[in-house]
Protein backbone atom coordinates (compact mmCIF):
# COMPACT_ATOMS: atom_id res chain seq x y z
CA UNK A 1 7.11 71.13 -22.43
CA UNK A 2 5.13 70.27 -25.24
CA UNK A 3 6.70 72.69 -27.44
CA UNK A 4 10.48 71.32 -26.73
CA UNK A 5 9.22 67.25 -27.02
CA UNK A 6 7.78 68.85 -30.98
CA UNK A 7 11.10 70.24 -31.51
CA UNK A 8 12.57 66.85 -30.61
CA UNK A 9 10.30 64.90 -32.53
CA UNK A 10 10.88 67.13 -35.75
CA UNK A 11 14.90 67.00 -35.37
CA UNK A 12 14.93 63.00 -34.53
CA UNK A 13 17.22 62.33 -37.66
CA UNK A 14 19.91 64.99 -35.71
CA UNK A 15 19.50 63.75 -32.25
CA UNK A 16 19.77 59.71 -33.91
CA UNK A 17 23.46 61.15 -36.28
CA UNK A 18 24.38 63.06 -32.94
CA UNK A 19 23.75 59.45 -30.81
CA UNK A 20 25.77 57.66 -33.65
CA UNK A 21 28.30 60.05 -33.26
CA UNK A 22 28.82 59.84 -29.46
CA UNK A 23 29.57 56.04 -29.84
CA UNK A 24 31.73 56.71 -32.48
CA UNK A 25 33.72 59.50 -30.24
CA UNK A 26 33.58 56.61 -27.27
CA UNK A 27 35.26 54.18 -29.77
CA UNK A 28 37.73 56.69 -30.38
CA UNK A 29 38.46 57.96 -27.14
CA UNK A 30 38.81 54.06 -26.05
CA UNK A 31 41.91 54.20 -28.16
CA UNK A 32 43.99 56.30 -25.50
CA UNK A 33 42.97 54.56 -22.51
CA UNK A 34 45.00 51.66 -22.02
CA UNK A 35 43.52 47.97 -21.92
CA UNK A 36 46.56 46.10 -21.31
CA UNK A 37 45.73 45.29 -18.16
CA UNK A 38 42.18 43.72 -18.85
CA UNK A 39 41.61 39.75 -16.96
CA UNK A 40 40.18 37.89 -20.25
CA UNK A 41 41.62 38.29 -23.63
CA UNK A 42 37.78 40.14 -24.93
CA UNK A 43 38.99 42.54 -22.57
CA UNK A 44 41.57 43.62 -24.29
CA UNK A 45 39.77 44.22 -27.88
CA UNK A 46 39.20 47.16 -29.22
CA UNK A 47 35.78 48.59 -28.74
CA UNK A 48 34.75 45.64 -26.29
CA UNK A 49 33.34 48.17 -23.46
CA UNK A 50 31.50 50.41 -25.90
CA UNK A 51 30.25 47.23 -28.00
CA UNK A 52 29.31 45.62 -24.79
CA UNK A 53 27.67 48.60 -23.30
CA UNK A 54 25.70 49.32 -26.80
CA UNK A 55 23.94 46.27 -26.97
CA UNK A 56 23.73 45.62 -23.43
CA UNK A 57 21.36 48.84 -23.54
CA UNK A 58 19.85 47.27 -26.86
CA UNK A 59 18.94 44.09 -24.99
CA UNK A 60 18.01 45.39 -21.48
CA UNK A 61 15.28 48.03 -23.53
CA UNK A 62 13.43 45.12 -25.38
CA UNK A 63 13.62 42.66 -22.73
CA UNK A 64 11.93 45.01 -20.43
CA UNK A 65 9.48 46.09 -23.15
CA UNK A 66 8.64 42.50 -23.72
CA UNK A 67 7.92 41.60 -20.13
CA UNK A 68 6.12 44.58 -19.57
CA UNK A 69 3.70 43.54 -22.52
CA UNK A 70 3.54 39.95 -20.90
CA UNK A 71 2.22 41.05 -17.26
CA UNK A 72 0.57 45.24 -17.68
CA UNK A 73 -1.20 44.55 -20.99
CA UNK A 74 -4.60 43.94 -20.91
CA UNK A 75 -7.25 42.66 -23.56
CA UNK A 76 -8.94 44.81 -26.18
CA UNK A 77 -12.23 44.02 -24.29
CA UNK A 78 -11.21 44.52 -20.64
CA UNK A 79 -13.74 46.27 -19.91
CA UNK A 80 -16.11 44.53 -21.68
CA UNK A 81 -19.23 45.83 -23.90
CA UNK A 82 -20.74 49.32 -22.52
């Protein structure tokens, strides 16, 4: 286990190019699949789904990050002097 998270950790440039390049394949895939039948007009842009998904992600990480840090963090001195 500890061997494959090293080999992750060494290669993080590749697996960050190879994330980059999955949104850009979703971007391009979205180009076959029709939107023409979308209910708003944001619907209907190009990228909206993949855009909205990205930073949907993005924003659900950090606001659970932050509000985890708000109520399981503790003080340096918890447990006080020993």
């Amino acid at each position: 286990m500890r061997k494959g998270l090293g080999f992750l950790v060494e290669r993080r440039r590749l697996l960050r190019d190879l994330g980059l390049l999955s949104l850009l394949g979703v971007l391009v895939v979205e180009l076959w699949i029709p939107s023409e039948h979308g209910h708003f007009w944001f619907e209907r842009a190009f990228g909206f789904w993949a855009l909205f998904g990205f930073v949907g992600g993005f924003v659900l990480a950090k606001t659970s990050k932050a509000i985890a840090h708000l109520l399981l963090s503790k003080p340096e001195d918890f447990y006080g002097e020993w």
